[in-house]
Protein backbone atom coordinates (compact mmCIF):
# COMPACT_ATOMS: atom_id res chain seq x y z
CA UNK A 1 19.32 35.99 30.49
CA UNK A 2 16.39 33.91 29.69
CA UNK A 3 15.61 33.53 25.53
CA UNK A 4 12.43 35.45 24.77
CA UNK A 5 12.14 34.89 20.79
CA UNK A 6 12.19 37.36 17.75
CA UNK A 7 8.93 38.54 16.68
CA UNK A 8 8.67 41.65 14.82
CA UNK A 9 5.99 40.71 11.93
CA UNK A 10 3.14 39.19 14.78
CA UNK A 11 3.99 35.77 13.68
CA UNK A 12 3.27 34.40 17.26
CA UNK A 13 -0.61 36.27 16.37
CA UNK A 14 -0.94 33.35 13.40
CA UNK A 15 0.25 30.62 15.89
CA UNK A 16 -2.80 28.38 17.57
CA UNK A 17 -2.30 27.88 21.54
CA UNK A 18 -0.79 24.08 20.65
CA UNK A 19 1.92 25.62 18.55
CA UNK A 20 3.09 28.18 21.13
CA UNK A 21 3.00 25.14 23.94
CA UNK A 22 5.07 22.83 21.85
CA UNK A 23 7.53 25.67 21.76
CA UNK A 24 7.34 26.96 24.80
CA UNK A 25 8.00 22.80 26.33
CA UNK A 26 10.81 22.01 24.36
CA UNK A 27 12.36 25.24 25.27
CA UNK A 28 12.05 25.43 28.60
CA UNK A 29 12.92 21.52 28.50
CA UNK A 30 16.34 22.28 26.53
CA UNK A 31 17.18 25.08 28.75
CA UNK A 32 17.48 22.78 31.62
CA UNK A 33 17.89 19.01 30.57
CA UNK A 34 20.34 20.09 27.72
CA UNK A 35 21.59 23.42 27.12
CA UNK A 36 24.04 23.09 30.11
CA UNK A 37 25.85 20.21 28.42
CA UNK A 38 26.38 21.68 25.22
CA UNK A 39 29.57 23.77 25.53
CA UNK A 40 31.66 20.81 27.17
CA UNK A 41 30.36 18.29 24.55
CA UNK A 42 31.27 20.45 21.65
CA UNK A 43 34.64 21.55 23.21
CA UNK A 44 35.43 17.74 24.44
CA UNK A 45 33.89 16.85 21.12
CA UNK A 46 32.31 14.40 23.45
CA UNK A 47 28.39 13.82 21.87
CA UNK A 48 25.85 14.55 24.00
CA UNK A 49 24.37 11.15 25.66
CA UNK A 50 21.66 10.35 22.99
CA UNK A 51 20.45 7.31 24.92
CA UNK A 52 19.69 9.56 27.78
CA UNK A 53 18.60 12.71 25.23
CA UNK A 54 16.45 10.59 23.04
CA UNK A 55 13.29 9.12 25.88
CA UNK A 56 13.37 12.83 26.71
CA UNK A 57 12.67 14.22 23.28
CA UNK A 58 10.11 11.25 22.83
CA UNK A 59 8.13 11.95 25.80
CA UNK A 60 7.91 15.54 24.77
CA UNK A 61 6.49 14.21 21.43
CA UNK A 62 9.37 15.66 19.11
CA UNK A 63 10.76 12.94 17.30
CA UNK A 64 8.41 12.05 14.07
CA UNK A 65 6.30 15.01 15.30
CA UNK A 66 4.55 15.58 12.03
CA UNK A 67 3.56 11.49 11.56
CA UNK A 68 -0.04 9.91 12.30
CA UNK A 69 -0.66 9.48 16.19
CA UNK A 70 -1.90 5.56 15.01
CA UNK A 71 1.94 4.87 15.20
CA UNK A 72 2.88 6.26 18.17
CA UNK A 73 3.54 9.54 17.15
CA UNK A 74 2.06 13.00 17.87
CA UNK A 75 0.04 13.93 14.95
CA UNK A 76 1.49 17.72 15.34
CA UNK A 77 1.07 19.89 11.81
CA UNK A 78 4.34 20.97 10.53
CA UNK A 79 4.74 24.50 11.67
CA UNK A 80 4.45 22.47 15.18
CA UNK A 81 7.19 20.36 13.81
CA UNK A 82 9.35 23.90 12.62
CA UNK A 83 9.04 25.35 16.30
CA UNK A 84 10.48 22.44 17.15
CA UNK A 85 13.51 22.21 15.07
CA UNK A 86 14.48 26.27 15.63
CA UNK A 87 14.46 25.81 19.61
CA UNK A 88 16.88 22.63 18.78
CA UNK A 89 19.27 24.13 16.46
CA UNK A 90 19.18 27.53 18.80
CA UNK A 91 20.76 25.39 21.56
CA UNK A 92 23.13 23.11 18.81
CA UNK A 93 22.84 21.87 15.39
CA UNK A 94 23.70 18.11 16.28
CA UNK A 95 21.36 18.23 17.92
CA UNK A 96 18.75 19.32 15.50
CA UNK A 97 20.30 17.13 13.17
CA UNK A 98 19.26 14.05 15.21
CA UNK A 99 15.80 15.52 15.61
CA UNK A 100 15.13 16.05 11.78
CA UNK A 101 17.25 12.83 10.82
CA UNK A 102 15.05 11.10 12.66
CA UNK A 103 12.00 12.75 11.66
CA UNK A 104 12.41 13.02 8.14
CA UNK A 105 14.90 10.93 7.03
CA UNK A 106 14.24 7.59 9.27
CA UNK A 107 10.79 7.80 9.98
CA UNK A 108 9.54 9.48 7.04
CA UNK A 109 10.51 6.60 4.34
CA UNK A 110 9.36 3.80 6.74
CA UNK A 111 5.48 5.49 7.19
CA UNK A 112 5.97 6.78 3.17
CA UNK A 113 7.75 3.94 1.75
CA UNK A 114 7.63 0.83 3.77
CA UNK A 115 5.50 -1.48 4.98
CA UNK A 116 1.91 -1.57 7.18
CA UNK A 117 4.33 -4.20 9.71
CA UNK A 118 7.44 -2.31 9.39
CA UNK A 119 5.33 1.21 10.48
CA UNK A 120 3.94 -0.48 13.64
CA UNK A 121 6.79 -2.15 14.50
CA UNK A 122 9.85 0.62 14.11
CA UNK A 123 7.46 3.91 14.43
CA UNK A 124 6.68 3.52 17.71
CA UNK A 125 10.16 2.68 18.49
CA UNK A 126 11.74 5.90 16.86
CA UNK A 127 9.28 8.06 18.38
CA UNK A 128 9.49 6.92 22.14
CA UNK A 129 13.43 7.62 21.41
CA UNK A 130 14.15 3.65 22.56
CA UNK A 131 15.65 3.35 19.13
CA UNK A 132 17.99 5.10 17.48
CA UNK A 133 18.22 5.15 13.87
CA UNK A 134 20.33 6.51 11.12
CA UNK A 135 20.17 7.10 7.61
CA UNK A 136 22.51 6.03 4.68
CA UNK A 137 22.41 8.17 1.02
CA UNK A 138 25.93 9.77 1.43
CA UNK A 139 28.53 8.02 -0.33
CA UNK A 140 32.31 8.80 -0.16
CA UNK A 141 32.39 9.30 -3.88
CA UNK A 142 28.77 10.64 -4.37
CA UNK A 143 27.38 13.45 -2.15
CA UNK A 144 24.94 15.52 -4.87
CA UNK A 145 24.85 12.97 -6.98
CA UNK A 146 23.08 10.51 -5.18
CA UNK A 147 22.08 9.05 -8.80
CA UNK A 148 25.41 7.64 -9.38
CA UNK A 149 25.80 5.51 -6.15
CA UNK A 150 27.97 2.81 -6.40
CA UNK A 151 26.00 0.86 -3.07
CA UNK A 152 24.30 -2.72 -4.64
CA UNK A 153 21.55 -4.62 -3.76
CA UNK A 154 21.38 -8.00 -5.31
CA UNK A 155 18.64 -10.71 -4.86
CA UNK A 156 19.97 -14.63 -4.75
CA UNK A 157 17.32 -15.80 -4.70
CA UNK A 158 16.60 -15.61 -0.67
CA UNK A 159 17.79 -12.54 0.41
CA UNK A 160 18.78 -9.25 -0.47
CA UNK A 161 23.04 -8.86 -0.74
CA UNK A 162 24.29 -5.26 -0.27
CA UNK A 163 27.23 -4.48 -0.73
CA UNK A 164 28.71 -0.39 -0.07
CA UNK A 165 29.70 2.43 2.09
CA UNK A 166 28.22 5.68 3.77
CA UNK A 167 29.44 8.53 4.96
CA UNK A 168 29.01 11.49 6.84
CA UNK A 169 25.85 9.51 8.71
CA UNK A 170 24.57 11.42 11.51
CA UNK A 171 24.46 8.80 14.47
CA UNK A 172 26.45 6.13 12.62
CA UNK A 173 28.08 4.62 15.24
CA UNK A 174 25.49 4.60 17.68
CA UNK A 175 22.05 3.53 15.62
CA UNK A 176 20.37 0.50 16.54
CA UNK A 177 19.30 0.24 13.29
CA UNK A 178 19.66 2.30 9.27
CA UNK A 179 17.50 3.42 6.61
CA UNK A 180 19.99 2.76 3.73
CA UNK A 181 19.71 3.08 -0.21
CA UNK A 182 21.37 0.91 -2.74
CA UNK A 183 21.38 0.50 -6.39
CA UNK A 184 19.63 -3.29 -7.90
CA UNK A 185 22.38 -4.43 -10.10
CA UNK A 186 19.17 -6.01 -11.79
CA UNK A 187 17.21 -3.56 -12.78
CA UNK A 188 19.12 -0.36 -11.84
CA UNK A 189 16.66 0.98 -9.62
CA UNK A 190 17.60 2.58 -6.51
CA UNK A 191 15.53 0.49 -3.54
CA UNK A 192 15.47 0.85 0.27
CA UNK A 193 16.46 -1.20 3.33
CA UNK A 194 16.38 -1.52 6.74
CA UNK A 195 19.54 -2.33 8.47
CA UNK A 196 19.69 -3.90 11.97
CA UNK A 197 22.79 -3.32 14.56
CA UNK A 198 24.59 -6.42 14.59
CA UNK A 199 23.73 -7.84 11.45
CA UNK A 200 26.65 -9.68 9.60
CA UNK A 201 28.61 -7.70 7.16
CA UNK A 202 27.81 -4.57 8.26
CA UNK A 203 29.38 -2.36 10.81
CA UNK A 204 29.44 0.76 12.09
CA UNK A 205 32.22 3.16 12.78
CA UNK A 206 32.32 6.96 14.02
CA UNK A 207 34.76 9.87 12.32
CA UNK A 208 36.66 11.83 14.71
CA UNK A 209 38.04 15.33 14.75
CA UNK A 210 35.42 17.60 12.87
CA UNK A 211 35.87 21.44 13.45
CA UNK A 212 31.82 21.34 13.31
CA UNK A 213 29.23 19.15 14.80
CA UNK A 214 31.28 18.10 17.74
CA UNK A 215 28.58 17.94 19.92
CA UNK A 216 26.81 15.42 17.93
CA UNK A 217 27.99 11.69 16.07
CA UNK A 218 28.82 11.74 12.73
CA UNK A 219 29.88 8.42 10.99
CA UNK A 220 30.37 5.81 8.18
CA UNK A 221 28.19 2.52 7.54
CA UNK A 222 29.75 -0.47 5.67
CA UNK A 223 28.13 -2.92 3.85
CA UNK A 224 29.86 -6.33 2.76
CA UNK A 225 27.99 -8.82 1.92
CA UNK A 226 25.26 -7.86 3.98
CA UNK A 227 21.99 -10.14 3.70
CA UNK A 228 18.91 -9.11 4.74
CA UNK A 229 15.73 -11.14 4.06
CA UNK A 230 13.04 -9.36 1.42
CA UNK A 231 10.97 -8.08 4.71
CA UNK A 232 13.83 -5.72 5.33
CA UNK A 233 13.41 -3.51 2.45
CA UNK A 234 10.81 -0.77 1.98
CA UNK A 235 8.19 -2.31 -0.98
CA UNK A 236 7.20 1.41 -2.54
CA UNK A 237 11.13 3.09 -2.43
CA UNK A 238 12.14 2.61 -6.26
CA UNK A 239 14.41 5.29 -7.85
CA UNK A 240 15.46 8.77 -6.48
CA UNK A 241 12.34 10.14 -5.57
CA UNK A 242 12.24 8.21 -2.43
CA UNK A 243 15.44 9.45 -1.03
CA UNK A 244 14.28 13.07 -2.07
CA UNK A 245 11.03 13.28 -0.90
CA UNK A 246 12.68 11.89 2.65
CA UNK A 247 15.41 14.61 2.11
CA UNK A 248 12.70 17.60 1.77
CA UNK A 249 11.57 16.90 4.87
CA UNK A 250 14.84 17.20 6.54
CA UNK A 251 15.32 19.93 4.41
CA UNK A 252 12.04 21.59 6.10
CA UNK A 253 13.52 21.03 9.48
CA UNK A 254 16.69 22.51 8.67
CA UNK A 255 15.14 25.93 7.45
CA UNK A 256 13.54 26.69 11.08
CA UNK A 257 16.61 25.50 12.18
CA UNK A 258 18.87 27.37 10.53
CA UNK A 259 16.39 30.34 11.86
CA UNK A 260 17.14 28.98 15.48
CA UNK A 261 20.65 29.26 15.47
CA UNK A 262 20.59 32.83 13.73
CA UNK A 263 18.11 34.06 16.75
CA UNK A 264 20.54 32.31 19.24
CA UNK A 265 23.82 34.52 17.57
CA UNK A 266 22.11 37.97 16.83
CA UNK A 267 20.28 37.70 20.99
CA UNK A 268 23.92 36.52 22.19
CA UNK A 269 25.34 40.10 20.26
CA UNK A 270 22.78 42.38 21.14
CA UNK A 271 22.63 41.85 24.77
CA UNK A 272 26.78 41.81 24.77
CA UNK A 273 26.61 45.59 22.95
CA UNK A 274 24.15 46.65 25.65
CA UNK A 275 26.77 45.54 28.24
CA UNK A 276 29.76 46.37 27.04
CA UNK A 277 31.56 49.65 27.04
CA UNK A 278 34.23 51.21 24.70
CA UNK A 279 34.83 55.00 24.90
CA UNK A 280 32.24 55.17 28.26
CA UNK A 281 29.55 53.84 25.75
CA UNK A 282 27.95 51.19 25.34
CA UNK A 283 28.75 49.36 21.84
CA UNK A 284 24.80 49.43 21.30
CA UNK A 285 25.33 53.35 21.03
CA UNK A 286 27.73 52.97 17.87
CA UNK A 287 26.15 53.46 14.35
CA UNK A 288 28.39 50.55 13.10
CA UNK A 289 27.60 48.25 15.79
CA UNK A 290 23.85 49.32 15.09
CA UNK A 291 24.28 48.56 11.21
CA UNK A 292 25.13 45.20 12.03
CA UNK A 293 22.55 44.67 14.27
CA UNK A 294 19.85 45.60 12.12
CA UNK A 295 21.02 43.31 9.39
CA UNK A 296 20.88 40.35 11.14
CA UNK A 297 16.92 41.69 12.44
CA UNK A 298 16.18 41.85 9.18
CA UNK A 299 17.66 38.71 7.90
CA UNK A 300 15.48 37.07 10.63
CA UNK A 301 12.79 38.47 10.11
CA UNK A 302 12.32 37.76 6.74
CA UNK A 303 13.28 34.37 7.15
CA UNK A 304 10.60 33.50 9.85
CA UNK A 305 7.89 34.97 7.30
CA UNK A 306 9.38 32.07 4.66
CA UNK A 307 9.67 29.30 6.53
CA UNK A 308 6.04 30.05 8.35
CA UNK A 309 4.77 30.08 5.03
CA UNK A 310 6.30 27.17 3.75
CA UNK A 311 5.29 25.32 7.08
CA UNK A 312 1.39 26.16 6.38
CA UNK A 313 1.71 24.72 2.29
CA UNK A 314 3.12 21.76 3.86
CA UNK A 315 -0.13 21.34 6.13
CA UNK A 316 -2.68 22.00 2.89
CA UNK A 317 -1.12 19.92 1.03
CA UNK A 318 -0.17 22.37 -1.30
CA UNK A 319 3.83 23.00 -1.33
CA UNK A 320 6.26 22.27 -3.87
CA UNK A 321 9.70 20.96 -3.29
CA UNK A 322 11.62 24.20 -5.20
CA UNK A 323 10.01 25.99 -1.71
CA UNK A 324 11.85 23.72 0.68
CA UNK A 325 14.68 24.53 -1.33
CA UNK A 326 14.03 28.56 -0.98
CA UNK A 327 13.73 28.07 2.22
CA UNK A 328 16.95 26.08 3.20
CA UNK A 329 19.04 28.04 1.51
CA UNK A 330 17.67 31.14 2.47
CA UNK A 331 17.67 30.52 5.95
CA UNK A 332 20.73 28.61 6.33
CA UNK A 333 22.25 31.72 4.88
CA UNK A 334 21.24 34.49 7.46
CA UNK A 335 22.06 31.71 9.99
CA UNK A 336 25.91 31.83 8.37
CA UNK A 337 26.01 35.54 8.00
CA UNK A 338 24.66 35.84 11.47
CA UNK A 339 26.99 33.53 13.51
CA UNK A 340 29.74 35.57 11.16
CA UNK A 341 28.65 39.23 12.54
CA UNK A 342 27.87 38.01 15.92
CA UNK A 343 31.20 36.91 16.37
CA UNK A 344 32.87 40.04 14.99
CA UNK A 345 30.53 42.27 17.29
CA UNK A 346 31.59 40.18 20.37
CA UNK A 347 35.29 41.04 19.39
CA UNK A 348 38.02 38.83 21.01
CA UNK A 349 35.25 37.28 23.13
CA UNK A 350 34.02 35.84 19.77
CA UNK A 351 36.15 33.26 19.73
CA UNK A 352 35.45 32.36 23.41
CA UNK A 353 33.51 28.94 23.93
CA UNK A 354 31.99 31.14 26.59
CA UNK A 355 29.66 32.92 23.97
CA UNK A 356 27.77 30.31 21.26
CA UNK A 357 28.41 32.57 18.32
CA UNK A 358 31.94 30.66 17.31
CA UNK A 359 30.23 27.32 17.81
CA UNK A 360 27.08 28.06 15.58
CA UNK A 361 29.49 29.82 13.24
CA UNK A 362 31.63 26.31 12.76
CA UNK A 363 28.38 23.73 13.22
CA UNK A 364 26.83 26.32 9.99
CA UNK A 365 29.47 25.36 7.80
CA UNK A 366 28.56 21.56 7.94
CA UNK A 367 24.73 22.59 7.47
CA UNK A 368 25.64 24.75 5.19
CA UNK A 369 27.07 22.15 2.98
CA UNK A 370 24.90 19.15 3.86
CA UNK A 371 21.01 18.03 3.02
CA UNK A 372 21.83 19.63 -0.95
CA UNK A 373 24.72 22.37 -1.03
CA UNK A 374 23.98 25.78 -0.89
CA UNK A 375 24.93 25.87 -4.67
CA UNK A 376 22.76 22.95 -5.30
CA UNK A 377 19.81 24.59 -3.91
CA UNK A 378 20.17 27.29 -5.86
CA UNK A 379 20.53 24.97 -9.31
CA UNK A 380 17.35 23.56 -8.52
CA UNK A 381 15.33 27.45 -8.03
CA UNK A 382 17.76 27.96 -11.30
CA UNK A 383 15.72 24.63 -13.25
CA UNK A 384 12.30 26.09 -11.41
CA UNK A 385 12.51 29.58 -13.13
CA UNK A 386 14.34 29.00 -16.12
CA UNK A 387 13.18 25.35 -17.06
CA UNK A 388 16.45 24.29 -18.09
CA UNK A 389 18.62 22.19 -15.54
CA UNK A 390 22.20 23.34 -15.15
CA UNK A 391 23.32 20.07 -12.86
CA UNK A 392 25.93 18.33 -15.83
CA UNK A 393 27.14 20.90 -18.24
C-alpha cells in the first residue's frame, strides 16, 4: 500500500507548491530506485551502492539542498530541505544520514567556513553526488566532548601535519574526500581540513557488525603524519563553533527525519491492525490496540508542528540553536517510542525483516545516540532555561 503522509494539523495548507513537489519527487523516486533494496542491504548488512545512489539524489537536487544555486546547488529553503530528510529516513536512516552528512556536515563548513576556490571547486562536486565526502569530529576517546580532542594539526613551516583518529564516520571507507577537525598544538585552536582519498598517512577503514545502520557505511579515519598544504584547510573554522554550527544543521535534518521513520512505523501498524484478526476482530477494534495507536498520532503530530516551525526560523533568519536541540530530541524520541509500539502491535511479526518496524527500531538507537546524545540535548535546553550549564559537575 502506497505511503500517503500524516497530516492532521493542515500542515500540507502552509506548504508552497515547490515544497509539496520536492516531496512528492523524492518519494516517489525512493519508492522505486531505492526502497526495494533496503531490506536485503540491512539484513546482508551489505550498504546500499552509494556510487549508484548518490548521481540520483543529485539530479533530484537533494544533496546541499538548502546552499546557494551559484555553487551548483538548489537554492531550496529549509522546510524544502526537512521534506527531504523525513521521506529519506521513512525508507532508512543510513540513508538519511548520508543525505544530512552531506548536507550539513560536508557542505555546510566548506560554503560557511572555507574558501571562495574551495566552494566552487568541491560544492558542485558534492551536490551532483560525483563525490562522496565524509566528516571527521568523532574521536574514539571523545564523542560529547569534542573540546578535548586529542587530533593535531601542526604547521612546519610548509604544510599542515595531522596527526589522529575518527570514528563512527558515516561513509568512512568509501569518501573520496573528509571534512576533518584537529586541535593546533600552537595555539590550541580547533581548525578545519580537507582530506583527499589517497593522500599519504591517511587511510580509511570501515567497522563491521553493527546491530543498527546496516544498510549504510559507518567507519574510522586515521591520520599519521598526514600533510596537507595550507590550501587544504578551511581559513574561517577556529574553535568549536565551527564544528557546531555544521552539527545544527545535521541536527535539523535529523528532526524531520526522525519524524520520517516514526510515520513509516505507526502507517506499517495501523494498516497491520486493520488486517489482522484475533477473536474474529480486527486488532484495530481493540481499545488497547487503539491506545497505542493514538499515542504514536499524537506523538507525530506534535512533532511535525515543531520541526515545521523550526524549519520556517531557519529561513528568517531568526532560530536559535537550543531549538534544533528541542527539536532533535523531541522527535528522535517519538521516532524511538514509535518503532517500540509498532513492533509490539505487529506481535511476532515484529521481529520479521518483512515489516520495517524492527529495523527503524535498531537504526533509532544509533540516532538516538549520535549528532549530541539524547541526554546532551537535554543539558543544553537545561543551560537555555536555567542559565547554569550542568556539562562537568
Amino acid at each position: 500500500m502506497a505511503f500517503k503522509g500524516i497530516d492532521f494539523f493542515k500542515l500540507d495548507n502552509l506548504l508552497s507548491k515547490e515544497e509539496k513537489l520536492i516531496r512528492s519527487s523524492v518519494r516517489e523516486y525512493l519508492s522505486k530506485e531505492v526502497e526495494p533494496y533496503v531490506v536485503d542491504a540491512f539484513h546482508g548488512e551489505e550498504p546500499l551502492d552509494l556510487r549508484n545512489i548518490a548521481p540520483q539524489m543529485g539530479e533530484l537536487g537533494m544533496l546541499g539542498a538548502f546552499l546557494p544555486t551559484e555553487y551548483g546547488c538548489t537554492g531550496a529553503n529549509y522546510v524544502e530541505f526537512g521534506l527531504i530528510c523525513q521521506e529519506v529516513e521513512r525508507v532508512d536512516s543510513a540513508l538519511r544520514s548520508f543525505v544530512a552528512v552531506t548536507s550539513g556536515l560536508v557542505m555546510y563548513p566548506i560554503w560557511r567556513y572555507g574558501s571562495e576556490e574551495q566552494r566552487h571547486y568541491w560544492l558542485p562536486k558534492l551536490a551532483s553526488g560525483e563525490t562522496i565526502g565524509c566528516y571527521g569530529l568523532t574521536e574514539p576517546n571523545h564523542g560529547s566532548d569534542p573540546g578535548s580532542m586529542e587530533s593535531t594539526a601542526q604547521w612546519d613551516g610548509e604544510q599542515w601535519v595531522i596527526n589522529g583518529s575518527k570514528t563512527w564516520i558515516t561513509e568512512a571507507d568509501i569518501a573520496d574526500m573528509a571534512v576533518v577537525f584537529a586541535k593546533d598544538v600552537q595555539d590550541g585552536k580547533i581548525k578545519g581540513f580537507i582530506l583527499e582519498s589517497g593522500t599519504k598517512g591517511f587511510t580509511q577503514s570501515s567497522l563491521d557488525q553493527k546491530g543498527s545502520m546496516r544498510a549504510g557505511g559507518v567507519g574510522e579515519l586515521g591520520m599519521v603524519n598526514c600533510k596537507v598544504g595550507e590550501e587544504n584547510r578551511l581559513p574561517d573554522a577556529y574553535g568549536l563553533k565551527a564544528p557546531f554550527t555544521c552539527l545544527n544543521q545535521a541536527r535539523y535534518g535529523i528532526s524531520w527525519g526522525g519524524l520520517g521513520a516514526a510515520m513509516d512505523c505507526y502507517d506499517t501498524a495501523l494498516n497491520y491492525c486493520k488486517q489482522r484478526k484475533q477473536f474474529d476482530e480486527p486488532l484495530s477494534s481493540y481499545q488497547l490496540v487503539q491506545d497505542k495507536l493514538v499515542h504514536m498520532f499524537m506523538e507525530i503530530g506534535k512533532g511535525q508542528l515543531v520541526s515545521h516551525r523550526v524549519g520556517r526560523l531557519l529561513d528568517e533568519g531568526k532560530s536559535i540553536p537550543e531549538q534544533i536541540s528541542f527539536a532533535k530530541k523531541n522527535n528522535v524520541s517519538v521516532a524511538r517510542i514509535c518503532a517500540r509500539t509498532a513492533r509490539d502491535l505487529l506481535g511476532a511479526n515484529g521481529i520479521s525483516l518483512d515489516y520495517s518496524p524492527i529495523r527503524h527500531m535498531a537504526n533509532i538507537e544509533s540516532v538516538y545516540t549520535y549528532e549530541g546524545t539524547n541526554d546532551i540535548h537535554t543539558l543544553i535546553l537545561g543551560r537555555h532555561i536555567t542559565g547554569e550549564q550542568a556539562f562537568k559537575k
